[in-house]
Structure formats: C-alpha cells, structure tokens
PDB file of N, CA and C in Angstrom:
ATOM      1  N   UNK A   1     139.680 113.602 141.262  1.00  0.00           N
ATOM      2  CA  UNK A   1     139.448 112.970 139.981  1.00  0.00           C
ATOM      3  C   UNK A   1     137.968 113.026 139.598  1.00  0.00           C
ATOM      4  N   UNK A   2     137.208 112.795 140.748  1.00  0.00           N
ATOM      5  CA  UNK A   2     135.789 112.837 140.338  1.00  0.00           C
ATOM      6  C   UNK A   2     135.093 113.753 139.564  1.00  0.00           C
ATOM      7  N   UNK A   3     135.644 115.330 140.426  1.00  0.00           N
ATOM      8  CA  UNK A   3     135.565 116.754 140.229  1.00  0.00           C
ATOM      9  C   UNK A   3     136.015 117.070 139.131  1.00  0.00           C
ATOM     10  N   UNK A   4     136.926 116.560 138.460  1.00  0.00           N
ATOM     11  CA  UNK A   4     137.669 116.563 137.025  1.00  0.00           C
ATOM     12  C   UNK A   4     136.363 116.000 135.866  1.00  0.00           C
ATOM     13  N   UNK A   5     135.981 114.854 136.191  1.00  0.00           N
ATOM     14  CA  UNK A   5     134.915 114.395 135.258  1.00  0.00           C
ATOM     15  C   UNK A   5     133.610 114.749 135.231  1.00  0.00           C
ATOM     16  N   UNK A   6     133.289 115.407 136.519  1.00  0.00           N
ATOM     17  CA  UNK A   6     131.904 116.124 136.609  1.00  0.00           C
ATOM     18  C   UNK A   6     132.144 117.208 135.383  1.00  0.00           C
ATOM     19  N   UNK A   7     132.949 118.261 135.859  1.00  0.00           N
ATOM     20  CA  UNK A   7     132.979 119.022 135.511  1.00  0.00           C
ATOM     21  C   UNK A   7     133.315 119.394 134.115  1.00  0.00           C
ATOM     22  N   UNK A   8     134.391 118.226 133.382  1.00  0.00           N
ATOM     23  CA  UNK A   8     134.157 118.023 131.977  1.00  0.00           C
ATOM     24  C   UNK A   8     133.082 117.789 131.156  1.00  0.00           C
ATOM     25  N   UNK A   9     132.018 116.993 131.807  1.00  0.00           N
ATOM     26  CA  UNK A   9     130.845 116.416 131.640  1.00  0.00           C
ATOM     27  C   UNK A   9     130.380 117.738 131.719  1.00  0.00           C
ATOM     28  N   UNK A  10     129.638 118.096 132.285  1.00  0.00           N
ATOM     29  CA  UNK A  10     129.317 119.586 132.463  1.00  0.00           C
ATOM     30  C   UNK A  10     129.606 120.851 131.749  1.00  0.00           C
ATOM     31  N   UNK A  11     130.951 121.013 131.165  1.00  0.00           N
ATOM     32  CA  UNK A  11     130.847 121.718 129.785  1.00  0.00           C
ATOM     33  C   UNK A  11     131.066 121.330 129.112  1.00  0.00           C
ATOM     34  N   UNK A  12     130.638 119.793 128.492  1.00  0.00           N
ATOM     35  CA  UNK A  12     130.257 119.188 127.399  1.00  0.00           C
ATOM     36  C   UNK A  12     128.613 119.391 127.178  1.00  0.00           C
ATOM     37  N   UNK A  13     128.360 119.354 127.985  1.00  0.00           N
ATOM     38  CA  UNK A  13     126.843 119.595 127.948  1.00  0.00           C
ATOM     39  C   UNK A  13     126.559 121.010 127.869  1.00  0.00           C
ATOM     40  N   UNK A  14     127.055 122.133 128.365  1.00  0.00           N
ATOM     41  CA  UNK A  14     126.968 123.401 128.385  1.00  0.00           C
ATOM     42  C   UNK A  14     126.966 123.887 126.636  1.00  0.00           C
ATOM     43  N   UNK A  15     128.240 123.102 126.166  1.00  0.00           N
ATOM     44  CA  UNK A  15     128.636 123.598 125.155  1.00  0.00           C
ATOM     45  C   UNK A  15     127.634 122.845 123.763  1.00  0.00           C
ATOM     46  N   UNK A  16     127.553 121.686 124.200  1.00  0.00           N
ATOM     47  CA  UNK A  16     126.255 121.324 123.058  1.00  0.00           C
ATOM     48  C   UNK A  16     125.134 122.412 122.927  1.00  0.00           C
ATOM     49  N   UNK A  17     124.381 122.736 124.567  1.00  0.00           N
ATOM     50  CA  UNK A  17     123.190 123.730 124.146  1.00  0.00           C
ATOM     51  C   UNK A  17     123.634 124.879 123.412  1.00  0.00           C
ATOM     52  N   UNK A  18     124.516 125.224 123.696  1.00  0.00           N
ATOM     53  CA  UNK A  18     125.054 126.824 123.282  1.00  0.00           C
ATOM     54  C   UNK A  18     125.111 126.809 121.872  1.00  0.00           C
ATOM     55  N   UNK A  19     125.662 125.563 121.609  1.00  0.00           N
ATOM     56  CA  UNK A  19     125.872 125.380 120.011  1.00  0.00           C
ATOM     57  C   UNK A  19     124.512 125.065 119.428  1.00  0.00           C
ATOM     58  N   UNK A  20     123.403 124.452 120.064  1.00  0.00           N
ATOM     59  CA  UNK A  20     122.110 124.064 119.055  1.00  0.00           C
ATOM     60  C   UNK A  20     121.457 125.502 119.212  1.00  0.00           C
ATOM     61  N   UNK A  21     121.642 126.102 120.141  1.00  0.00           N
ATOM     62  CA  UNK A  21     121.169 127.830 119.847  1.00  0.00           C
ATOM     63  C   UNK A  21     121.409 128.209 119.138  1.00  0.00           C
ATOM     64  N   UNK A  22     122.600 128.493 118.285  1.00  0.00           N
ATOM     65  CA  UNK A  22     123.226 129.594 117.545  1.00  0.00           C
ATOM     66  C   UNK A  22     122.732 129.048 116.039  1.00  0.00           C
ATOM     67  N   UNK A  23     121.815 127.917 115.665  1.00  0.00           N
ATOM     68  CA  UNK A  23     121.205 126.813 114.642  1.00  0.00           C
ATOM     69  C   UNK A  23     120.318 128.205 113.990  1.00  0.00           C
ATOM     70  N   UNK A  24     120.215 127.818 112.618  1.00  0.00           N
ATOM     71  CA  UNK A  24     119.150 128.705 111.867  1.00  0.00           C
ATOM     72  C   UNK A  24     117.797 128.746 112.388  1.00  0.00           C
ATOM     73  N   UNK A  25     116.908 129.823 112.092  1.00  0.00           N
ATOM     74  CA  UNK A  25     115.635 129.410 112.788  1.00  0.00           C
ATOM     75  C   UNK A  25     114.422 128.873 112.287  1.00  0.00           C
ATOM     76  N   UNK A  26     114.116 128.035 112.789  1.00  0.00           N
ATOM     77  CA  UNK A  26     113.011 126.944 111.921  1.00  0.00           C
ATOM     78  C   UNK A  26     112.110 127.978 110.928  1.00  0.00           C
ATOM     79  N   UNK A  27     111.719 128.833 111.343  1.00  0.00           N
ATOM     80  CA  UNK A  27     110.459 129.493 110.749  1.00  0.00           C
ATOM     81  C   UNK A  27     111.090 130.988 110.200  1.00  0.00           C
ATOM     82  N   UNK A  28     110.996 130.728 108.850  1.00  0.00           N
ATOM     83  CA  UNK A  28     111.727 131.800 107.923  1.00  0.00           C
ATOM     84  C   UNK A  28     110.460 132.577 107.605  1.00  0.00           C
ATOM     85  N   UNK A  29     110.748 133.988 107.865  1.00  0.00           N
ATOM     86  CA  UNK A  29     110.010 134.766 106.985  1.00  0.00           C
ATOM     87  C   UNK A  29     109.080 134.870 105.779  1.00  0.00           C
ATOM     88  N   UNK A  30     108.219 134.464 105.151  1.00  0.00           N
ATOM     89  CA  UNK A  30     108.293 134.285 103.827  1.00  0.00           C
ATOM     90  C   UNK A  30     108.229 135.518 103.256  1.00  0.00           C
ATOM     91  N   UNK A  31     108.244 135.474 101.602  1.00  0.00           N
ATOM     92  CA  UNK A  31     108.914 136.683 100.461  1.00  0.00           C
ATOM     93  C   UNK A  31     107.457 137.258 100.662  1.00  0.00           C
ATOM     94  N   UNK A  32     107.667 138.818  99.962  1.00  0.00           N
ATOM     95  CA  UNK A  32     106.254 139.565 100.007  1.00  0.00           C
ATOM     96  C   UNK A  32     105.520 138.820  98.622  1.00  0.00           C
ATOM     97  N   UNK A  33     104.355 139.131  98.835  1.00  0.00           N
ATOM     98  CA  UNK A  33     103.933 138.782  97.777  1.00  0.00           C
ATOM     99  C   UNK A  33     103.388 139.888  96.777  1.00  0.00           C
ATOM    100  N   UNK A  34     103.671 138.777  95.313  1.00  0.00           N
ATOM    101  CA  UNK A  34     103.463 140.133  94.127  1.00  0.00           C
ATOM    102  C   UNK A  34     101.717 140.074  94.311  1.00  0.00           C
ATOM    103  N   UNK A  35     101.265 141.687  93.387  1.00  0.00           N
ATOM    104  CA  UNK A  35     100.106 141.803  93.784  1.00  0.00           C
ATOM    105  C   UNK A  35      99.856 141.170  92.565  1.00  0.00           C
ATOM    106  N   UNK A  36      97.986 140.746  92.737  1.00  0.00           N
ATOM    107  CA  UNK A  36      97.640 139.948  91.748  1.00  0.00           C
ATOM    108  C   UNK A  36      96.491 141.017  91.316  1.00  0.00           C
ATOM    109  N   UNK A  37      96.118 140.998  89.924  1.00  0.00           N
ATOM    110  CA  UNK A  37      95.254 141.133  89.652  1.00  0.00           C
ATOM    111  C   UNK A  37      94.322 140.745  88.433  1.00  0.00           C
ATOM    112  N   UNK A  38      92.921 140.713  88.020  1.00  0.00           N
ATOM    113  CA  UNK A  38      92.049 140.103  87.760  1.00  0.00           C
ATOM    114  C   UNK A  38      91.594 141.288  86.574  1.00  0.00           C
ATOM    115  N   UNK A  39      91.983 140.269  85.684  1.00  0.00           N
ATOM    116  CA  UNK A  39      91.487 140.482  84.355  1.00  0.00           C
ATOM    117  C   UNK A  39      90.323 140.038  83.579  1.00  0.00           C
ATOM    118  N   UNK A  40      89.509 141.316  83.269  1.00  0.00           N
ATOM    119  CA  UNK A  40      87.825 140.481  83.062  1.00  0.00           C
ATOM    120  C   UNK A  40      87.474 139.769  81.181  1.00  0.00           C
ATOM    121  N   UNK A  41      87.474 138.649  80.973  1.00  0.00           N
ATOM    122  CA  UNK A  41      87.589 138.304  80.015  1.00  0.00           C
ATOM    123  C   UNK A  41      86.582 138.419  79.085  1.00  0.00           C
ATOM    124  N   UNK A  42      85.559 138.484  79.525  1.00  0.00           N
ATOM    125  CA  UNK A  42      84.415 138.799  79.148  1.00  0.00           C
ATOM    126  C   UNK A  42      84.347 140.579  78.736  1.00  0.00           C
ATOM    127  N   UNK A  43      84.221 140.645  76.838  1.00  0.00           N
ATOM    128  CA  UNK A  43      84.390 141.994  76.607  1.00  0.00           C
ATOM    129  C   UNK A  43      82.667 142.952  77.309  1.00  0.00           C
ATOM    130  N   UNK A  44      82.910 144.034  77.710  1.00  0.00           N
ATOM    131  CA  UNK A  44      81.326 144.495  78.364  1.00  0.00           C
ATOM    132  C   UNK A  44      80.450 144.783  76.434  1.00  0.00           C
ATOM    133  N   UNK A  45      79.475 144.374  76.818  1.00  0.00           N
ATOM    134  CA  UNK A  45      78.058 144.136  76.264  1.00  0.00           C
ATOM    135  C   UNK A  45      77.911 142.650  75.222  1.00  0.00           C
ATOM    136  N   UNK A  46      79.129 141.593  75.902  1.00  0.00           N
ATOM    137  CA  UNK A  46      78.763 140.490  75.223  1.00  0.00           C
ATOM    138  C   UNK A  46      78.041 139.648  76.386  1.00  0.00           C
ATOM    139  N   UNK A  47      77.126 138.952  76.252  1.00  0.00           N
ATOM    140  CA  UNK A  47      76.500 137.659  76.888  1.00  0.00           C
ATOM    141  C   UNK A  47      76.553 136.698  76.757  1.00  0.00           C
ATOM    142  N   UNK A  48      76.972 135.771  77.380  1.00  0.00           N
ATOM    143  CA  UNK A  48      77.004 134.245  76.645  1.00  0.00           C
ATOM    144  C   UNK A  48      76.220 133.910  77.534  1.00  0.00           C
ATOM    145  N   UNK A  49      74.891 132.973  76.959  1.00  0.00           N
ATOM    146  CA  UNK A  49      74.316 132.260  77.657  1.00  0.00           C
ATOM    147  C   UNK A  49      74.613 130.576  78.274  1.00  0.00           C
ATOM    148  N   UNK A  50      74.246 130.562  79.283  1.00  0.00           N
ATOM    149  CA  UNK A  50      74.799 129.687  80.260  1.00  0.00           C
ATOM    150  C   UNK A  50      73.913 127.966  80.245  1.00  0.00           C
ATOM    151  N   UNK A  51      74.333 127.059  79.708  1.00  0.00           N
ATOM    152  CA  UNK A  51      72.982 125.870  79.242  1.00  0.00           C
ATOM    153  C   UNK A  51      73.839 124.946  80.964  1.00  0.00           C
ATOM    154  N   UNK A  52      72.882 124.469  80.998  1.00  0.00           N
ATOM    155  CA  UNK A  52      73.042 123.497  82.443  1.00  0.00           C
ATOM    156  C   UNK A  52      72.813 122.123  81.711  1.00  0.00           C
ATOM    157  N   UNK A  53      73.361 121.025  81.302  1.00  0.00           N
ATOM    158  CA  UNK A  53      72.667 119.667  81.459  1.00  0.00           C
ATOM    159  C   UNK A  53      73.185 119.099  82.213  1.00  0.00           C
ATOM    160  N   UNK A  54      71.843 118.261  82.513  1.00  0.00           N
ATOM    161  CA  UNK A  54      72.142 117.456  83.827  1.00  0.00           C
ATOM    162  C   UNK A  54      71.966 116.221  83.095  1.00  0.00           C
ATOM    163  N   UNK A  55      72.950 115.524  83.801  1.00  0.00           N
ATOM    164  CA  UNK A  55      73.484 113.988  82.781  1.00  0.00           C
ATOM    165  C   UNK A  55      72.835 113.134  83.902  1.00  0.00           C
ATOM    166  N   UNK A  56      72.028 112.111  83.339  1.00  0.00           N
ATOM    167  CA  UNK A  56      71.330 111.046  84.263  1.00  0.00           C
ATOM    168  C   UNK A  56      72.343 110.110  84.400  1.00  0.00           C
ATOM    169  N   UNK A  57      72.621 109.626  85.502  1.00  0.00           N
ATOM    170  CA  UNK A  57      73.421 108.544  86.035  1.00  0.00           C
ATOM    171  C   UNK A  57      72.453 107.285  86.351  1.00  0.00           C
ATOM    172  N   UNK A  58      72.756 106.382  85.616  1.00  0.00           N
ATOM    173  CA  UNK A  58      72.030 105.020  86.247  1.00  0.00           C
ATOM    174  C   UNK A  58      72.921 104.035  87.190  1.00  0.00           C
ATOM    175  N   UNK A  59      72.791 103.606  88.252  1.00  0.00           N
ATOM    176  CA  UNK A  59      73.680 102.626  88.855  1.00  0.00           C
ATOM    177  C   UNK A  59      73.004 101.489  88.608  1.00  0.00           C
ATOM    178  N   UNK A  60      73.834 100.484  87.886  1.00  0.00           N
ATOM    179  CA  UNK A  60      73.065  98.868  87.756  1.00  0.00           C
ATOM    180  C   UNK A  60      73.132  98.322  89.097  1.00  0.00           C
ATOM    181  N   UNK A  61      71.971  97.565  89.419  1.00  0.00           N
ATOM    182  CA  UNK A  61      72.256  97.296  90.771  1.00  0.00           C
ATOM    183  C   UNK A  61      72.071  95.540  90.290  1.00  0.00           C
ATOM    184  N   UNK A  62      72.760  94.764  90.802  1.00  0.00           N
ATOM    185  CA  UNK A  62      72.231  93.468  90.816  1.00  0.00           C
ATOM    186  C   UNK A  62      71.535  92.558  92.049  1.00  0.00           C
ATOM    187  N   UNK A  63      70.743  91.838  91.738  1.00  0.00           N
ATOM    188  CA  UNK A  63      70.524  91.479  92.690  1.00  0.00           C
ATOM    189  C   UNK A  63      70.949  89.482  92.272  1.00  0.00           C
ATOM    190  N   UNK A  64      71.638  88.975  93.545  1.00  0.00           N
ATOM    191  CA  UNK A  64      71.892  87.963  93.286  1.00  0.00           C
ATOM    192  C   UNK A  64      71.192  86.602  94.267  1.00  0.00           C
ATOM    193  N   UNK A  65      71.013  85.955  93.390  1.00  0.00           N
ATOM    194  CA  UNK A  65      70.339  84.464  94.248  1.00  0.00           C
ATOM    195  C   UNK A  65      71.047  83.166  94.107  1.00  0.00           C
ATOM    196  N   UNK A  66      70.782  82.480  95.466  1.00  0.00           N
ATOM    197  CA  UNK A  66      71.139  81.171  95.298  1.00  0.00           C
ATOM    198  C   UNK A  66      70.896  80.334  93.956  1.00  0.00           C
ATOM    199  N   UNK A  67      72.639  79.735  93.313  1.00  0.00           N
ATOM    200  CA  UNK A  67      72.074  79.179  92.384  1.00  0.00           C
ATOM    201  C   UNK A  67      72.446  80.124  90.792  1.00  0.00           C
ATOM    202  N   UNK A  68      72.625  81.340  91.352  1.00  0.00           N
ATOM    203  CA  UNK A  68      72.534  81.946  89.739  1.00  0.00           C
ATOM    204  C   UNK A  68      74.138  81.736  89.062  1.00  0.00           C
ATOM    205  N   UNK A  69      73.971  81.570  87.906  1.00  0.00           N
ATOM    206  CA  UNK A  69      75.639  81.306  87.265  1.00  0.00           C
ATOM    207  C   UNK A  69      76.055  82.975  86.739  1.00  0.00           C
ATOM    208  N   UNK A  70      77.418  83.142  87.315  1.00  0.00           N
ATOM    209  CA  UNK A  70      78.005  83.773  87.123  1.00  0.00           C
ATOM    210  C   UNK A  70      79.353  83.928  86.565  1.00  0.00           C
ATOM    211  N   UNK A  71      79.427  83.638  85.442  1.00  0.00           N
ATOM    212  CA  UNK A  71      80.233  83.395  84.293  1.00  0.00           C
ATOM    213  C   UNK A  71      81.433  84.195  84.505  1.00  0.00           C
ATOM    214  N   UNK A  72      81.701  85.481  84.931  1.00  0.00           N
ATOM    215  CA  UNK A  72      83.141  86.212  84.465  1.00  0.00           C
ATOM    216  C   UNK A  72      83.352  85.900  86.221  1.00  0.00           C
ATOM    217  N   UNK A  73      83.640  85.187  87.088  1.00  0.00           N
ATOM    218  CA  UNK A  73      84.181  85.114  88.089  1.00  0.00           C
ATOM    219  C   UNK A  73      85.503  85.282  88.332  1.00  0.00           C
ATOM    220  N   UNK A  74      85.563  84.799  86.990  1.00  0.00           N
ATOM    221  CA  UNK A  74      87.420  84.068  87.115  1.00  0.00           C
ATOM    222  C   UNK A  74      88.562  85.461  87.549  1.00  0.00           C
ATOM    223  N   UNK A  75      87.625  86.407  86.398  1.00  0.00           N
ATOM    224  CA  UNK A  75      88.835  87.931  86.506  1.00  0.00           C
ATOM    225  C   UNK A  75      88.465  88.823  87.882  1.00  0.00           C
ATOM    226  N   UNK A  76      87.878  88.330  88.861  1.00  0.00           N
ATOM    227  CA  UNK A  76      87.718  89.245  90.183  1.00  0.00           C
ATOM    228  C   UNK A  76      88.753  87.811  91.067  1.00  0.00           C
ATOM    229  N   UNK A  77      89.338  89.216  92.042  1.00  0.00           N
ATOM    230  CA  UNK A  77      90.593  88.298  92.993  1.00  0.00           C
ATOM    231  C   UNK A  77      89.997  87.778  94.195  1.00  0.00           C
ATOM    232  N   UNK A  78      90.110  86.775  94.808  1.00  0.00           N
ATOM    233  CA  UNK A  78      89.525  86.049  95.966  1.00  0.00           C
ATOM    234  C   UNK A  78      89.841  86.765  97.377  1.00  0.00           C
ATOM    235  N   UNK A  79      88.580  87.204  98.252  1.00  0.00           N
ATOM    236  CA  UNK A  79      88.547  87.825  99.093  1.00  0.00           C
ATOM    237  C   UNK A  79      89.194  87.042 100.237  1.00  0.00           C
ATOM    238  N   UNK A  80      90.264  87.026 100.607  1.00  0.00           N
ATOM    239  CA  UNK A  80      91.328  86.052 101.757  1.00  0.00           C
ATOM    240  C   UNK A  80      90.856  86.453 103.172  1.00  0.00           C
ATOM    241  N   UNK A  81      90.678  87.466 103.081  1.00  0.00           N
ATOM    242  CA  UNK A  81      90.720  87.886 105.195  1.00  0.00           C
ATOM    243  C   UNK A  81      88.815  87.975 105.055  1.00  0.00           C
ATOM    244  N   UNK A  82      87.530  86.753 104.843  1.00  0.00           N
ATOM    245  CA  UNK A  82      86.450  87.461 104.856  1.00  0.00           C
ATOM    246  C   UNK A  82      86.521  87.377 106.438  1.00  0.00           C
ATOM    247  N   UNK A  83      86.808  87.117 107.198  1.00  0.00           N
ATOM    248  CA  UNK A  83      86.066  87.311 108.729  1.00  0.00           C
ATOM    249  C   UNK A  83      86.133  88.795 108.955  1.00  0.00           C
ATOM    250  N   UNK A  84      87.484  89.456 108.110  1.00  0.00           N
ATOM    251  CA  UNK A  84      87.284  91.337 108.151  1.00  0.00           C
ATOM    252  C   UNK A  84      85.731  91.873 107.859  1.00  0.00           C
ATOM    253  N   UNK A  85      85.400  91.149 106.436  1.00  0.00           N
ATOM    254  CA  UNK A  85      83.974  91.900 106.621  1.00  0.00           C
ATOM    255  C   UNK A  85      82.767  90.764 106.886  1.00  0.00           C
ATOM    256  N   UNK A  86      82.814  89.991 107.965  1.00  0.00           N
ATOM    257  CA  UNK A  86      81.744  89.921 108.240  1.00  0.00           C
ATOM    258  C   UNK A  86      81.502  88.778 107.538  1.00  0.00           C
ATOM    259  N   UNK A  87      82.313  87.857 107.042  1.00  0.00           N
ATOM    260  CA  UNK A  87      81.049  86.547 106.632  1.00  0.00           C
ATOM    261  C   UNK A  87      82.102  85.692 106.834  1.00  0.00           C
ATOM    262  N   UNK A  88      81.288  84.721 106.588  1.00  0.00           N
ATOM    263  CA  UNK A  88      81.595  83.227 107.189  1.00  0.00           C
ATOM    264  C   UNK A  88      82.614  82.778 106.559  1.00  0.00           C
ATOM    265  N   UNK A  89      82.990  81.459 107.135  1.00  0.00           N
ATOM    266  CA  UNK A  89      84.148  80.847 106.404  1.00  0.00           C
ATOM    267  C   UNK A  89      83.872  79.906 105.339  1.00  0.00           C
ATOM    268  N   UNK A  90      84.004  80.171 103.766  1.00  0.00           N
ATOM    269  CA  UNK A  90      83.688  79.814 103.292  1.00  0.00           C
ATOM    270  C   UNK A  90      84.057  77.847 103.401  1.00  0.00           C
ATOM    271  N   UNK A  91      83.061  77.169 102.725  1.00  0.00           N
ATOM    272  CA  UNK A  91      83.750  76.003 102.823  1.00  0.00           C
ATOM    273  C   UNK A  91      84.290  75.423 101.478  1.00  0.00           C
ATOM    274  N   UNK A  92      84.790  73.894 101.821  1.00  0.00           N
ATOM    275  CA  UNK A  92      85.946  73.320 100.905  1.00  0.00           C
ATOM    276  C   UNK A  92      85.144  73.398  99.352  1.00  0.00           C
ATOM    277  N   UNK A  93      85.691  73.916  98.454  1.00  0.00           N
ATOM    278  CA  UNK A  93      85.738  73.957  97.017  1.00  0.00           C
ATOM    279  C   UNK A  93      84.896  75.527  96.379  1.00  0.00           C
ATOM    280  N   UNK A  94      84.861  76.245  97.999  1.00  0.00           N
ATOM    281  CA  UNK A  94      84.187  77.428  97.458  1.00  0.00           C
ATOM    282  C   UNK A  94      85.053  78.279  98.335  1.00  0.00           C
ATOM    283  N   UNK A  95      85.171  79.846  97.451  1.00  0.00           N
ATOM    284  CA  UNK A  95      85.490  81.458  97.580  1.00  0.00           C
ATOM    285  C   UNK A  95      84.891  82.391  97.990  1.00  0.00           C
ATOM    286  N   UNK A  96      85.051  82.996  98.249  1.00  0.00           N
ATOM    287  CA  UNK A  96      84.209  84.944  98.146  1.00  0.00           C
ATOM    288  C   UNK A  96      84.613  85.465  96.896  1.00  0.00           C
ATOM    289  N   UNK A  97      84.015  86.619  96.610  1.00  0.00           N
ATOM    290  CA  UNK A  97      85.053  87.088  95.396  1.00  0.00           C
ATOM    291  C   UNK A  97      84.181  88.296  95.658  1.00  0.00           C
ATOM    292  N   UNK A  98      84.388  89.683  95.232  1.00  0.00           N
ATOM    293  CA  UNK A  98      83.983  91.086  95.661  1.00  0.00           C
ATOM    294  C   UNK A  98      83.493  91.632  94.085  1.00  0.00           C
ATOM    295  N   UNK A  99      82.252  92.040  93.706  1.00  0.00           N
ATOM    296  CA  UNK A  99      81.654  92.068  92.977  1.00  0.00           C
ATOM    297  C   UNK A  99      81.054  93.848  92.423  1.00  0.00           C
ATOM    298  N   UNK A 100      81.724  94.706  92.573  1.00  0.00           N
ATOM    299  CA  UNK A 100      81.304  95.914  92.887  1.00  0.00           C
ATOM    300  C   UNK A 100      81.545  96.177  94.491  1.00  0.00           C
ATOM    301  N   UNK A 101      80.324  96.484  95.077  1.00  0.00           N
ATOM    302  CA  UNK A 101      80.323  96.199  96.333  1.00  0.00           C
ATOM    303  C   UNK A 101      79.247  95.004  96.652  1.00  0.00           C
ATOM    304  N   UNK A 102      79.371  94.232  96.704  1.00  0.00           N
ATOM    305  CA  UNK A 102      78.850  92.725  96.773  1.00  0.00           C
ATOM    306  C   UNK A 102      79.749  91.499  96.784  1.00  0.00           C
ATOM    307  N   UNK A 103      79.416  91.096  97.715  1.00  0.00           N
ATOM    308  CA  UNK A 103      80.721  89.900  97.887  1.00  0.00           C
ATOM    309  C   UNK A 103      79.704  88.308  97.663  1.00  0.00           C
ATOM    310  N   UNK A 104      80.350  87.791  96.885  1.00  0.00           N
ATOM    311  CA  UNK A 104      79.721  86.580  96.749  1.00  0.00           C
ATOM    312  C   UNK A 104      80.247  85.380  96.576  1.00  0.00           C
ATOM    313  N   UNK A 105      79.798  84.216  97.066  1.00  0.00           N
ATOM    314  CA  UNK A 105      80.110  82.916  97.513  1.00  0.00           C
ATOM    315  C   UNK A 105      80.037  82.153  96.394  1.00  0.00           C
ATOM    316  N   UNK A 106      80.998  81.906  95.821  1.00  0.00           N
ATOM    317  CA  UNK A 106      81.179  81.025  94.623  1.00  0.00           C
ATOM    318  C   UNK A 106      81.938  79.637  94.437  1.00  0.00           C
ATOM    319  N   UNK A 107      81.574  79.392  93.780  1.00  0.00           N
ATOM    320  CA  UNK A 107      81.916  77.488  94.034  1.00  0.00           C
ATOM    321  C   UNK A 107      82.858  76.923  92.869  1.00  0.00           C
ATOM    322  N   UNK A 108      84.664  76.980  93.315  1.00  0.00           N
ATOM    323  CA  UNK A 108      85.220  76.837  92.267  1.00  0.00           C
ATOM    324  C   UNK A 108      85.381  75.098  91.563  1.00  0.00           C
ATOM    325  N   UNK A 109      84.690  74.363  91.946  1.00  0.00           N
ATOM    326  CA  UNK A 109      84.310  72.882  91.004  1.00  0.00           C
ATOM    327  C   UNK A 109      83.979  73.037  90.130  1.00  0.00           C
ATOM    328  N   UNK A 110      84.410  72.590  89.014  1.00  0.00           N
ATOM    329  CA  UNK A 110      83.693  72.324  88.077  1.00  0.00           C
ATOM    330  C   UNK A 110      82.849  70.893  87.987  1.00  0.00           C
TER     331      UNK A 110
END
C-alpha cells in the first residue's frame, strides 16, 4: 500500500514538471524594426539665428523671528509626526505648520 502512494505521488510530481515545461517562453523575440530616417527641416542656405535668454529666478527667502505675526497660517496643514524631523514637542495651545521649507511654531490662541 505504501508503494502504491509513493509512487502515485511520484508521477504526480513527474507530471506537473513535464507540464510547466511544455509553458510558452517567457522571453519572445521582438519584431524587426522599421528603419528610421531623418529628415532635415531646415531648407540648405536658410539660417535662423539662435537668441538664448536667460530668465533670472529670485527665491524669496524669509527669515523668521520670535514674535513675528503670521497671518495666512490657517491654510498650511499641521505638521503631526514633528519628532520625524527633528523638533520638539510642541506645547499646549501651539503647532508646527511647514512653510515652504521652514517649519514653524505657531500659537493657535487667540
């Protein structure tokens, strides 16, 4: 009886591999490719001259101090996890709030 179930077992298993062999093969050929070619748009003896401007970027930077009022607080969302970056726990009646990149300690009492 034993010999009966080995051996069923045994070309059950035989017959699974045989069958995941005969499976399509992962990595298909790909199609040839059409040839490309490069069409010059530019008719010969025209020039177009080439202007460069360079656009000045200003970054406002603020700088903030104890004390300064900061009026549009309300529409930035309250920074919940600050011990992630690094600052303290704020205390009772005050927030963080993320300002650009500037995080600042604000005091929701009126």
């Amino acid at each position: 009886m034993k010999r009966l179930i080995l051996s069923t077992v045994t070309a059950a298993m035989l017959a699974a591999s045989a069958f995941s062999g005969q499976a399509a093969p992962l990595v298909q050929p790909s199609p040839p490719q059409s040839t490309y070619t490069q069409v010059d748009w530019q008719k010969p003896g025209r020039h177009v001259e080439k202007r460069v401007v360079k656009k000045k970027v200003v970054v406002k930077r603020s700088h903030w101090r104890n004390g300064q009022k900061y009026s549009s607080w309300k529409r930035h969302q309250a920074v919940r996890d600050w011990h992630r970056y690094g600052l303290r726990r704020p205390g009772p009646g005050q927030e963080w709030i993320r300002v650009g990149n500037d995080y600042l300690l604000v005091s929701i009492v009126s």
